[in-house]
Protein backbone atom coordinates (compact mmCIF):
# COMPACT_ATOMS: atom_id res chain seq x y z
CA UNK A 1 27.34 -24.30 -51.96
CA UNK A 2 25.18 -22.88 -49.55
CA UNK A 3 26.94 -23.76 -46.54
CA UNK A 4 30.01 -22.18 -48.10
CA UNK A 5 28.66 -18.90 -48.93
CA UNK A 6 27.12 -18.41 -45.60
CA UNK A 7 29.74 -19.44 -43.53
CA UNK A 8 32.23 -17.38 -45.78
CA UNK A 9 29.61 -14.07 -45.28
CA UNK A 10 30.12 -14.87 -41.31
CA UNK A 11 34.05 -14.68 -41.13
CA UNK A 12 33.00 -11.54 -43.68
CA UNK A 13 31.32 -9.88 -40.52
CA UNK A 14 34.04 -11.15 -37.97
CA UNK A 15 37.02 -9.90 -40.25
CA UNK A 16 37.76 -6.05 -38.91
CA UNK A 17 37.75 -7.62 -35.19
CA UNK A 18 40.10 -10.04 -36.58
CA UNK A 19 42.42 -7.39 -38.72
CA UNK A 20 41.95 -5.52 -34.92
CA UNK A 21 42.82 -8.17 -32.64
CA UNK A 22 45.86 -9.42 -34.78
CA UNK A 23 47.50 -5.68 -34.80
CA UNK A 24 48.55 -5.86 -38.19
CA UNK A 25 48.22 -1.99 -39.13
CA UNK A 26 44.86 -2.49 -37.03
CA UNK A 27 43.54 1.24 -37.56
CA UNK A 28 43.70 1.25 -41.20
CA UNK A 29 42.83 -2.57 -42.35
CA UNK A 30 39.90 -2.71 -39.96
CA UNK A 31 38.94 0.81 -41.33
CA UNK A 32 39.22 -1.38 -44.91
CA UNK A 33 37.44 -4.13 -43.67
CA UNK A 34 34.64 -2.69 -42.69
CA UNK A 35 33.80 -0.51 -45.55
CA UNK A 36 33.92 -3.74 -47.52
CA UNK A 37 32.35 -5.65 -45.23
CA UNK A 38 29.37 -2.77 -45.90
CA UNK A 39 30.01 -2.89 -49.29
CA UNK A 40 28.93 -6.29 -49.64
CA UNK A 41 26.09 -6.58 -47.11
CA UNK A 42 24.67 -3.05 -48.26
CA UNK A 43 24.89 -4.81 -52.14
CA UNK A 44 22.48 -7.97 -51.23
CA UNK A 45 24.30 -10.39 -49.25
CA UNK A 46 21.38 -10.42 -46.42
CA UNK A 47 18.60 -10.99 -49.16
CA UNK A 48 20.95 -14.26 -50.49
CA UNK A 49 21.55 -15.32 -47.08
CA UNK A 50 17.62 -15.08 -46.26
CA UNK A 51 17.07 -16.56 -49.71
CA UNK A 52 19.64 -19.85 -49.20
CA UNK A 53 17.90 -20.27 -45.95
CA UNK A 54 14.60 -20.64 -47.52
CA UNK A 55 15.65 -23.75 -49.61
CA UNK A 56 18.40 -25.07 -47.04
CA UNK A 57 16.99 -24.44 -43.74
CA UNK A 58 16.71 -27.67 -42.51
CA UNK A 59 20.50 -28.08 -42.15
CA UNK A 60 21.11 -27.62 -38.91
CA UNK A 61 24.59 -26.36 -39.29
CA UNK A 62 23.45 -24.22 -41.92
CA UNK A 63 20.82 -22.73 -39.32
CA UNK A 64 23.04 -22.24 -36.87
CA UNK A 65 25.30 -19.88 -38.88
CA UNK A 66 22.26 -18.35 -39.72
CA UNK A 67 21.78 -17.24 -36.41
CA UNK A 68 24.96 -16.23 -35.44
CA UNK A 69 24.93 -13.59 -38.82
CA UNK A 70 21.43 -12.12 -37.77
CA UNK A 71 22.76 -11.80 -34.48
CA UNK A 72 25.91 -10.18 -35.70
CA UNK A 73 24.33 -8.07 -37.92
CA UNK A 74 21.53 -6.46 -35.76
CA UNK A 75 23.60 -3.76 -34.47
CA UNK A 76 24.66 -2.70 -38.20
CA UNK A 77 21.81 -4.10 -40.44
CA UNK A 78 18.95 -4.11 -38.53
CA UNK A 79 16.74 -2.36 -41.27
CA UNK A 80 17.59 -4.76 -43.74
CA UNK A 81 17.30 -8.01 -42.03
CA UNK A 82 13.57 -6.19 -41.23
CA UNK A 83 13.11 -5.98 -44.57
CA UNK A 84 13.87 -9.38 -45.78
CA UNK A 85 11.57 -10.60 -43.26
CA UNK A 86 15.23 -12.69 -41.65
CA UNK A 87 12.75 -13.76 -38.85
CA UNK A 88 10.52 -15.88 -40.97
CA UNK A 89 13.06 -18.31 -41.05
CA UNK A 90 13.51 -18.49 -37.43
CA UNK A 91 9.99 -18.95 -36.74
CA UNK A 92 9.80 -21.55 -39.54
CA UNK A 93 12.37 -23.70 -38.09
CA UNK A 94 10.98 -23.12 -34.32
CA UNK A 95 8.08 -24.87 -35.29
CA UNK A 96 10.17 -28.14 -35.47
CA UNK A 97 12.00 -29.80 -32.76
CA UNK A 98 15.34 -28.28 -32.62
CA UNK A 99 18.19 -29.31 -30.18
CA UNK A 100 18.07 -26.85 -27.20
CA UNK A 101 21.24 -25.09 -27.98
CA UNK A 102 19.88 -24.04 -31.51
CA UNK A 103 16.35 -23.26 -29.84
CA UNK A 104 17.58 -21.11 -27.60
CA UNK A 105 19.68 -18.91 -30.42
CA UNK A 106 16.70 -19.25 -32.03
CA UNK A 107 14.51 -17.08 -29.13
CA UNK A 108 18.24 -14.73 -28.77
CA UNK A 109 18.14 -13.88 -32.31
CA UNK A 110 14.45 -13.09 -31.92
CA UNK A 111 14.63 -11.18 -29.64
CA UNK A 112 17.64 -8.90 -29.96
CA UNK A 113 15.46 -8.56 -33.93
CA UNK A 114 12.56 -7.27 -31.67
CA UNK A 115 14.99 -5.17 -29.00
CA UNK A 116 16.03 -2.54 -31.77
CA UNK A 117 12.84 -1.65 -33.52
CA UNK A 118 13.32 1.50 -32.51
CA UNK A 119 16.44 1.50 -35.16
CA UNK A 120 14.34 0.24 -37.42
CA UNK A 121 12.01 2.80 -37.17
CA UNK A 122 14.41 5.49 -37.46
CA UNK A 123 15.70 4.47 -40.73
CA UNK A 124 12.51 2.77 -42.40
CA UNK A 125 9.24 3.38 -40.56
CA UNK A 126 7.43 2.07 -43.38
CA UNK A 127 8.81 -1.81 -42.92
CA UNK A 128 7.52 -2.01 -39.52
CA UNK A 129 4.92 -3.81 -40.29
CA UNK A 130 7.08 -6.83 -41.74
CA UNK A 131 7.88 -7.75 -38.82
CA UNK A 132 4.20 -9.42 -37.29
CA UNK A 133 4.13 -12.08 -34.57
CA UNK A 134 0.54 -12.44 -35.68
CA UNK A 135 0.62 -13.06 -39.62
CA UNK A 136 0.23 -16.24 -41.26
CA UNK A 137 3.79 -17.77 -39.65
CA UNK A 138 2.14 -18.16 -36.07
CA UNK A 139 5.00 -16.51 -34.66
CA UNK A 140 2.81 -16.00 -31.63
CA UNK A 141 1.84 -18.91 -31.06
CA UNK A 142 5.13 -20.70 -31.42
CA UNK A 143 6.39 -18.46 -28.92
CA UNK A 144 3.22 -19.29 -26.18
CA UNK A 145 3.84 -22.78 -27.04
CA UNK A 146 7.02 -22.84 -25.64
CA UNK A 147 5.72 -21.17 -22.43
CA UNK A 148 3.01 -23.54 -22.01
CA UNK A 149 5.34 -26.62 -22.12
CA UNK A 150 7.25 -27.37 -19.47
CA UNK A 151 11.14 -27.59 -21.20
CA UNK A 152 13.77 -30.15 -20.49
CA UNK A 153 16.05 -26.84 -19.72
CA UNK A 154 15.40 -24.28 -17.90
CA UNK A 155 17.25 -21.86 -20.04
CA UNK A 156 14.57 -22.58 -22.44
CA UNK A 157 12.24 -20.62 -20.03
CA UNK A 158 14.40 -17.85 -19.43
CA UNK A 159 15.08 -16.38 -23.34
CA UNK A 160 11.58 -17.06 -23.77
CA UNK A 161 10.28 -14.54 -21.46
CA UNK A 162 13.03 -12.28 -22.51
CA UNK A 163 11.76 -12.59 -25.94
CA UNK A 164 8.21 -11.73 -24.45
CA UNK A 165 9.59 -8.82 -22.28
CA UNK A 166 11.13 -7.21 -25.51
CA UNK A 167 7.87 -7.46 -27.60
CA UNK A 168 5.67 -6.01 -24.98
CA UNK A 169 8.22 -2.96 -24.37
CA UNK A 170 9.63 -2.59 -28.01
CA UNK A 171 5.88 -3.21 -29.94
CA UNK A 172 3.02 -2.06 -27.16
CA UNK A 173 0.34 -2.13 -30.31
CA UNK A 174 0.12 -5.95 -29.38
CA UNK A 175 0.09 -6.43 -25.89
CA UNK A 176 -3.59 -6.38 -25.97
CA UNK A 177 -3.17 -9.35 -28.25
CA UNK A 178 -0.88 -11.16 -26.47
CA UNK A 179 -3.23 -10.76 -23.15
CA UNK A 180 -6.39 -11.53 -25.07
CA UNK A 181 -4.53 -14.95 -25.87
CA UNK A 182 -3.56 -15.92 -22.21
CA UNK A 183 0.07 -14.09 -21.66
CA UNK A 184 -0.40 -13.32 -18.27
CA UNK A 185 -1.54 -17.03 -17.13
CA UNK A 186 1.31 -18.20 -19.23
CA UNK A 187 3.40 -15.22 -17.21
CA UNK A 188 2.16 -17.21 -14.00
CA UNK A 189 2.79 -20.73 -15.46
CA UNK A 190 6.25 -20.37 -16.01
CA UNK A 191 7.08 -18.76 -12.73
CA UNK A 192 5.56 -21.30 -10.77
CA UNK A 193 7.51 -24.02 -12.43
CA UNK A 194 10.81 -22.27 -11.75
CA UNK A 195 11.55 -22.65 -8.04
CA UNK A 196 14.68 -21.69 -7.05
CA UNK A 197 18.13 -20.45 -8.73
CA UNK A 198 19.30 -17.72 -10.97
CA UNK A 199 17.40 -18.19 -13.31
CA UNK A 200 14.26 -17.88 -11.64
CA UNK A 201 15.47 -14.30 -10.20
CA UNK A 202 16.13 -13.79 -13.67
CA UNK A 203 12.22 -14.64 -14.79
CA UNK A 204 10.90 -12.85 -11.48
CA UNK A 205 12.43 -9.54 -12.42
CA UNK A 206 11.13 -9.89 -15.99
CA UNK A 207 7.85 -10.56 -15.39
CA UNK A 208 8.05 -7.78 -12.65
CA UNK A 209 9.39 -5.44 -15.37
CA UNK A 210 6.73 -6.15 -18.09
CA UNK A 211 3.82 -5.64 -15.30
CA UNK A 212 5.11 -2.59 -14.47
CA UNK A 213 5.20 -1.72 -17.81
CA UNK A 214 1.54 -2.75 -18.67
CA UNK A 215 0.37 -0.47 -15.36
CA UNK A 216 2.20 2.44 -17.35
CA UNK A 217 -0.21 2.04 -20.31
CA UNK A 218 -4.11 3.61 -19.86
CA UNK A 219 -5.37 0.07 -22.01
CA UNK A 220 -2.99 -2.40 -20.71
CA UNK A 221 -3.46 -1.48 -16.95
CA UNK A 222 -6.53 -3.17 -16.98
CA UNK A 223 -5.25 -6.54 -18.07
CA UNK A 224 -3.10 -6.92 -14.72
CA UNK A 225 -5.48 -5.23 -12.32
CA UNK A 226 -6.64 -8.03 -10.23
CA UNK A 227 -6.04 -9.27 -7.18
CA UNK A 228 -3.48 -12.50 -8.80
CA UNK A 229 -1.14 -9.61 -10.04
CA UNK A 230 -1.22 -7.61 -6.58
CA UNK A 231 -1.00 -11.37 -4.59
CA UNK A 232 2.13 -12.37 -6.95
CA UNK A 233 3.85 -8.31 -6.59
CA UNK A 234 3.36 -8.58 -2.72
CA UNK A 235 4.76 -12.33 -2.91
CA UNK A 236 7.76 -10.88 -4.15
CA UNK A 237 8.57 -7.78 -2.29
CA UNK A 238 8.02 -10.10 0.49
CA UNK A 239 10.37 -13.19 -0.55
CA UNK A 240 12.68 -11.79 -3.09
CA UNK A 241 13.82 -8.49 -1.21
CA UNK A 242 17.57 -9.41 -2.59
CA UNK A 243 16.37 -8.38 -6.00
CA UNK A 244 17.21 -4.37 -5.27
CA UNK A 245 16.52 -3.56 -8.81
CA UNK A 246 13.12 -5.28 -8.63
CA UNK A 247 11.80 -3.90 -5.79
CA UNK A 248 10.96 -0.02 -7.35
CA UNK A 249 9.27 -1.87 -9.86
CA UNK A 250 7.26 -3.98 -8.18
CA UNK A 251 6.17 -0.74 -5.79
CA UNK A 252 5.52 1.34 -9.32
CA UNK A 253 3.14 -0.98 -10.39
CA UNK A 254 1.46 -1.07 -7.16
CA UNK A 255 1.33 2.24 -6.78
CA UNK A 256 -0.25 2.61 -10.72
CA UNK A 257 -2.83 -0.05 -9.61
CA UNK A 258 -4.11 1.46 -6.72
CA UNK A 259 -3.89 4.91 -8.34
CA UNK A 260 -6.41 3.52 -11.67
CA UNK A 261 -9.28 5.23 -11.10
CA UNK A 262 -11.65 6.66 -8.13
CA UNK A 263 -12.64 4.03 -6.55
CA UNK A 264 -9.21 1.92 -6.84
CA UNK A 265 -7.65 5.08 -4.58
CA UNK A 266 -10.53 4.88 -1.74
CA UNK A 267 -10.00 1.13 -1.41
CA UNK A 268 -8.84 -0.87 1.34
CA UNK A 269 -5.72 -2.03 0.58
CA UNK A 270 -5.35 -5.87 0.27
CA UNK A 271 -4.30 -7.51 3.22
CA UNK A 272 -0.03 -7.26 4.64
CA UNK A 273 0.00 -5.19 1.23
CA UNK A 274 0.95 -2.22 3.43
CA UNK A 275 3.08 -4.25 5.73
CA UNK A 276 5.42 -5.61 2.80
CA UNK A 277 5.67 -2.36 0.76
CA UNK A 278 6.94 -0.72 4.88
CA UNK A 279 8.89 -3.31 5.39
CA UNK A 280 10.82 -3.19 1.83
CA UNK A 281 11.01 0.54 2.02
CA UNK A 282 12.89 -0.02 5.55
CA UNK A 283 15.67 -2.74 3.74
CA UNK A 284 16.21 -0.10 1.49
CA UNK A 285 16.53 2.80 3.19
CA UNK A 286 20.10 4.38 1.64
CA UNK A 287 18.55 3.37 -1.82
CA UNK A 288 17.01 6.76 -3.58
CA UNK A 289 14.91 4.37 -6.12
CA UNK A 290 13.20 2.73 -3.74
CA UNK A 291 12.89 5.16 -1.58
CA UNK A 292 11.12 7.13 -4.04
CA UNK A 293 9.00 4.72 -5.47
CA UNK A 294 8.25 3.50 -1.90
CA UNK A 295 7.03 7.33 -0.95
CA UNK A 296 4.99 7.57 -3.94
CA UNK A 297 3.33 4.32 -3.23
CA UNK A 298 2.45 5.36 0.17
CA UNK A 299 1.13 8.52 -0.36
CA UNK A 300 -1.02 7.04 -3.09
CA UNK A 301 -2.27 4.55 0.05
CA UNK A 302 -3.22 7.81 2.15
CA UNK A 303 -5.75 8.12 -0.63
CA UNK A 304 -8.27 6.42 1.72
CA UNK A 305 -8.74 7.43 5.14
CA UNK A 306 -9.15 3.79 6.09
CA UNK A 307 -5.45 2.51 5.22
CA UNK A 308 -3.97 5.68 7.69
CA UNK A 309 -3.98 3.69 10.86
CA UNK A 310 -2.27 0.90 8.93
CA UNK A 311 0.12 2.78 7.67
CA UNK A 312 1.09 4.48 10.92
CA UNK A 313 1.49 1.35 12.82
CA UNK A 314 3.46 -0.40 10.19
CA UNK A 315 5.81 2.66 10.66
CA UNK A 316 4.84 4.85 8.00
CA UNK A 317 5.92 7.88 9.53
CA UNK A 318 8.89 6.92 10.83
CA UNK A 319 9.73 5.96 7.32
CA UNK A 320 8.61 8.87 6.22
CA UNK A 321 10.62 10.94 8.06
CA UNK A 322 13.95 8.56 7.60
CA UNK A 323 13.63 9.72 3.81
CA UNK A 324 12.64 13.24 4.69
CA UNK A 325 16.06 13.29 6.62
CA UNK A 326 18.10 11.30 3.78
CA UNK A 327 17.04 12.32 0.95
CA UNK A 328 16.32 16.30 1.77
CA UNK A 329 17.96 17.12 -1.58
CA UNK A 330 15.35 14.63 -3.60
CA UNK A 331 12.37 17.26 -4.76
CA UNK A 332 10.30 13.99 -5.29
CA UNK A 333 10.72 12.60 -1.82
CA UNK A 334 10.24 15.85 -0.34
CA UNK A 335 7.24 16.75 -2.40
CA UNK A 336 5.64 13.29 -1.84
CA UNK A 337 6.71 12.42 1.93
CA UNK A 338 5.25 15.65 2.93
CA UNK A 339 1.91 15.10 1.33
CA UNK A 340 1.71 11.47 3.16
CA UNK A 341 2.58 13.56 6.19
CA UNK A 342 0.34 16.14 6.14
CA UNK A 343 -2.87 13.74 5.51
CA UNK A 344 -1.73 11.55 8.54
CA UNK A 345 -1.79 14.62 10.80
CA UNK A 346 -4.76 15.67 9.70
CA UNK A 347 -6.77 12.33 10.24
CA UNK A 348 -4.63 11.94 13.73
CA UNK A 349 -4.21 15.34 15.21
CA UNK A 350 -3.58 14.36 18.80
CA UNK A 351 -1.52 14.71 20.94
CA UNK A 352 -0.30 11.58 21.23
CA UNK A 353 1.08 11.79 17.50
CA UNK A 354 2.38 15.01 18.17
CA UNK A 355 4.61 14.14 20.71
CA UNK A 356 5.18 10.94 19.59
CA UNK A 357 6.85 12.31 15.85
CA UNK A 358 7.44 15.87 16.75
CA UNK A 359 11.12 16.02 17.73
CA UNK A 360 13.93 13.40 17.83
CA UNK A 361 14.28 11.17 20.67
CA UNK A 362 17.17 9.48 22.25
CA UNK A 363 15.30 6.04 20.83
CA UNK A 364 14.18 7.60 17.34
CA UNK A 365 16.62 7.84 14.23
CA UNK A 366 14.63 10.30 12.47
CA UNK A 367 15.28 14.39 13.56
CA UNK A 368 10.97 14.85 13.99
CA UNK A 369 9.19 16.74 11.87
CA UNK A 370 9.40 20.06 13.70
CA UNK A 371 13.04 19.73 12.55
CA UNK A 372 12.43 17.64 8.97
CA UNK A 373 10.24 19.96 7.69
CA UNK A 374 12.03 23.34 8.34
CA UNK A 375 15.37 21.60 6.43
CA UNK A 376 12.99 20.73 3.35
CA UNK A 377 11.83 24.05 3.04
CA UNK A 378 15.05 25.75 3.03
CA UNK A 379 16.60 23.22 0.60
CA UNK A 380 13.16 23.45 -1.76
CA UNK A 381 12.68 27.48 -0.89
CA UNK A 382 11.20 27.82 -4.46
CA UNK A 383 9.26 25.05 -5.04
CA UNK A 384 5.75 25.31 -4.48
CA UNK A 385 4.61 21.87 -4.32
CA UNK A 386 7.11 21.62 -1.22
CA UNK A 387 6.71 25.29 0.19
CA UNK A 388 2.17 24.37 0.38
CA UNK A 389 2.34 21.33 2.11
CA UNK A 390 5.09 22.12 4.57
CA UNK A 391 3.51 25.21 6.16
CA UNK A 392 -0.39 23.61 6.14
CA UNK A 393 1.45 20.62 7.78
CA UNK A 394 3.07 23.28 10.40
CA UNK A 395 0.01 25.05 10.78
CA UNK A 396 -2.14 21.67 11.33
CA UNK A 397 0.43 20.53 13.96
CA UNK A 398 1.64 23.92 16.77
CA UNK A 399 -1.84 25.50 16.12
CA UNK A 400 -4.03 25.45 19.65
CA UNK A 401 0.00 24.03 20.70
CA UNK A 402 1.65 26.81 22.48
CA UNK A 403 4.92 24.41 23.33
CA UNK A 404 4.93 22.95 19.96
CA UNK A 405 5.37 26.69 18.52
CA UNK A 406 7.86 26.81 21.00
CA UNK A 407 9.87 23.84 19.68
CA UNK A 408 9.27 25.05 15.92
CA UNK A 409 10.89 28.69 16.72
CA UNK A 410 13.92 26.99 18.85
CA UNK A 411 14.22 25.17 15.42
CA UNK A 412 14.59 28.00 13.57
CA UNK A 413 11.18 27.24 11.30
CA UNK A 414 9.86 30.75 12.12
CA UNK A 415 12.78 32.11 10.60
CA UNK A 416 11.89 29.72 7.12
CA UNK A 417 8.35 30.42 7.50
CA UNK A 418 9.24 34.11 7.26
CA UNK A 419 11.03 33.29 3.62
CA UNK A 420 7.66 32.04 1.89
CA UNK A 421 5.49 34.82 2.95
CA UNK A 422 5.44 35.79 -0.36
CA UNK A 423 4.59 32.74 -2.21
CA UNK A 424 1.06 32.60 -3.25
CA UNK A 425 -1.47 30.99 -1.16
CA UNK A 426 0.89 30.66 1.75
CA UNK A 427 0.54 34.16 3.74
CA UNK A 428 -2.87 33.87 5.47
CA UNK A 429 -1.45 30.55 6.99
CA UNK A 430 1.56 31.38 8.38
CA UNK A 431 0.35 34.84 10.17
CA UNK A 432 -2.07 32.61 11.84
CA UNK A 433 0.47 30.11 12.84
CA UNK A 434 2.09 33.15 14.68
CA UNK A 435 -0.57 33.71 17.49
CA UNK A 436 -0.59 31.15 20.42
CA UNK A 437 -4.10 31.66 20.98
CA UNK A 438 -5.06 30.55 17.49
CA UNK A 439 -7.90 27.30 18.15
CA UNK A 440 -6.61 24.01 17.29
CA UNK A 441 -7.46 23.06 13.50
CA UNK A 442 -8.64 20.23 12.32
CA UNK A 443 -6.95 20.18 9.10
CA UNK A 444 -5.45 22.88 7.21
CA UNK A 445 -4.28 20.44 4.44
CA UNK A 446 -4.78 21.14 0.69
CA UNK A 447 -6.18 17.85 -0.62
CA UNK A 448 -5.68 19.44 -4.17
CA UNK A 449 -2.21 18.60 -3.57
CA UNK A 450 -2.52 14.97 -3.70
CA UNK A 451 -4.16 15.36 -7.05
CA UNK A 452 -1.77 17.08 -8.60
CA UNK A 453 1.24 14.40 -7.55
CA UNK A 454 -1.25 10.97 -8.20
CA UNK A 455 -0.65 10.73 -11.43
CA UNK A 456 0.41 7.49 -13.11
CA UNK A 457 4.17 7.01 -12.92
């Protein structure tokens, strides 16, 4: 009896696709079938499913149907399946040894349950807490249990970390939980038994993802900030550069990790970590993602003094100025790239720099930044945060350099310079800029722009 109402309920849900697919009057029978279809889940049919299941849910056929109508009904009935607690019964049975096919819909159903909380919320905020990997069912633990093991199938691995990946972005109240239990060892575990394949791109960008994540979040930041996490991002920025939408991830969380507090920005930065965040901002050069995570992540590297001759002989500024040129439309990139410039010059004002980065060169790709900078300002005329930056980074360069002036005017920067003169801050600067005589600076940079941009992304 069971078997038959359940199975009958799931050709119930698959009927107005059927009605659709067949063409028979399709607008108006599907129209039919789906109020009645509502009709009859929206009149208890979940609650008797859930119920049936409770007695009958070691039938494994009967299970499996199971899943395939909480699956189904997700989209549609998502508050209600909440409500009858649907995933009690898929924890229950995960407990036991299932056959990998069923296991797996198992961790699917879970996690597409998990995925649309936010529906759930909408409609019935008060049920949310129905719905507990940590109550009496162990559904936490059944779920690190399967991490821990290594599985017969791989697949096994996969859903289980997408299941993971959707509690720790759909229900961020645990994820302190789930860390003080072991999750990011377990993280480690699994992606050190996948080696190659799919599948383990697949895990990679997940576990990328939900690190990321955590490095959004003031309390969960702390879980990942150690030198493993940095070892495993710069592991794969350095051997999984095909993974394009991985890679602005990977550089977000760095750049939230070294941004944490005051002393994480004066660091060092760890060894090559400066070499393989250049080198991945270079195979992505035409991507704006990247490119913009890659220019926040640098900037927030300028932070200490001692990473600026790193990250001018890893080819920082060239980079720089690549995006500069690219991406001149990008208020982000401009804001950012002209920050990271404007501390370089002002730890390196030589003239060896200057003439190294000034203008475009037969060998170069970039256009310099007598020319860069001039094109940002005109694009970003009424943006502060690009206007303040871009003249102390003028000023800090052609002043006590009488050719360099030169090569600014032949670019036509006076003439931009002369459009800002009325922006705040900026007029004292730029009528100094305008006598050759002026004595070289050492730095006319505002460091209080940096603060205002180093915030976690």
């Amino acid at each position: 009896m069971a078997k038959v109402t359940v199975t009958t309920l799931c050709h119930m849900i698959e009927l107005p696709d059927v009605l659709y697919a067949r063409k028979l009057d399709k607008q108006r029978l599907a129209s039919h079938a789906k109020h009645l279809v509502r009709e009859v889940f929206d009149a208890g049919a979940i609650a008797l499913v859930v119920s049936l299941l409770r007695i009958h849910g070691d039938n494994i056929f009967l299970f499996e149907k199971y899943l395939d109508f909480v699956r189904t009904l997700s989209l549609s009935h998502q508050t209600a399946l909440v409500r009858c607690c649907s995933h009690e019964i898929i924890l229950i049975q995960m407990k036991k040894t299932l056959p990998h096919q069923v296991l797996r819909k198992s961790i699917y159903a879970l996690e597409i349950l998990v995925s649309n909380r936010k529906r759930t919320a909408s409609n019935s905020p008060e049920i949310l807490d129905s719905f507990d990997f940590f109550d009496i069912h162990g559904g936490m633990d059944v779920v690190f249990g399967y991490l821990q093991q290594t599985p017969n199938n791989d697949t096994i691995d996969t859903v289980t970390i997408g299941l993971v990946h959707a509690l720790i972005f759909a229900y961020p109240e645990v994820v302190s939980r789930m860390c003080d239990a072991g999750l990011i060892s377990l993280l480690f575990a699994v992606v050190q038994r996948q080696n190659t394949g799919v599948l383990q791109d697949v895990i990679i960008h997940d576990v990328v993802s939900m690190i990321c994540q955590m490095t959004r979040n003031s309390t969960h930041i702390h879980f990942v900030a150690n030198d493993r996490v940095v070892t495993f991002l710069c592991v794969v920025m350095k051997k999984f550069q095909l993974l394009d939408t991985t890679m602005p991830l990977a550089m977000t969380a760095i750049f939230n990790l070294t941004n944490l507090n005051d002393t994480s920005r004066r660091a060092v930065a760890p060894e090559n970590l400066i070499h393989d965040v250049m080198n991945t901002i270079g195979r992505y050069e035409d991507s704006l993602v990247v490119q913009r995570a890659g220019m926040r992540t640098l900037l927030c590297f300028l932070g200490s003094w001692r990473n600026v001759d790193e990250v001018v002989s890893s080819g920082g500024v060239v980079w720089l100025l690549l995006a500069m040129m690219n991406f001149r439309n990008d208020l982000c990139i401009a804001q950012h790239s002209l920050l990271a410039i404007s501390i370089i010059a002002s730890h390196n004002n030589e003239s060896e720099f200057n003439r190294e980065y000034m203008l475009s060169t037969e060998e170069e790709s970039h256009d310099g930044i007598i020319v860069c900078t001039p094109n940002l300002m005109r694009v970003h005329e009424a943006e502060l945060l690009v206007q303040k930056p871009a003249v102390s980074l003028l000023a800090t360069l052609v002043m006590g350099y009488p050719n360099l002036y030169a090569d600014l005017r032949n670019a036509g920067g006076i003439l931009v310079l002369s459009r800002v003169l009325e922006l705040p801050l900026l007029e004292t600067i730029i009528v100094q800029m305008g006598s050759a005589e002026t004595p070289k600076r050492e730095a006319v940079f505002d460091v209080g722009c940096v603060t205002t941009v180093n915030k976690v992304w």
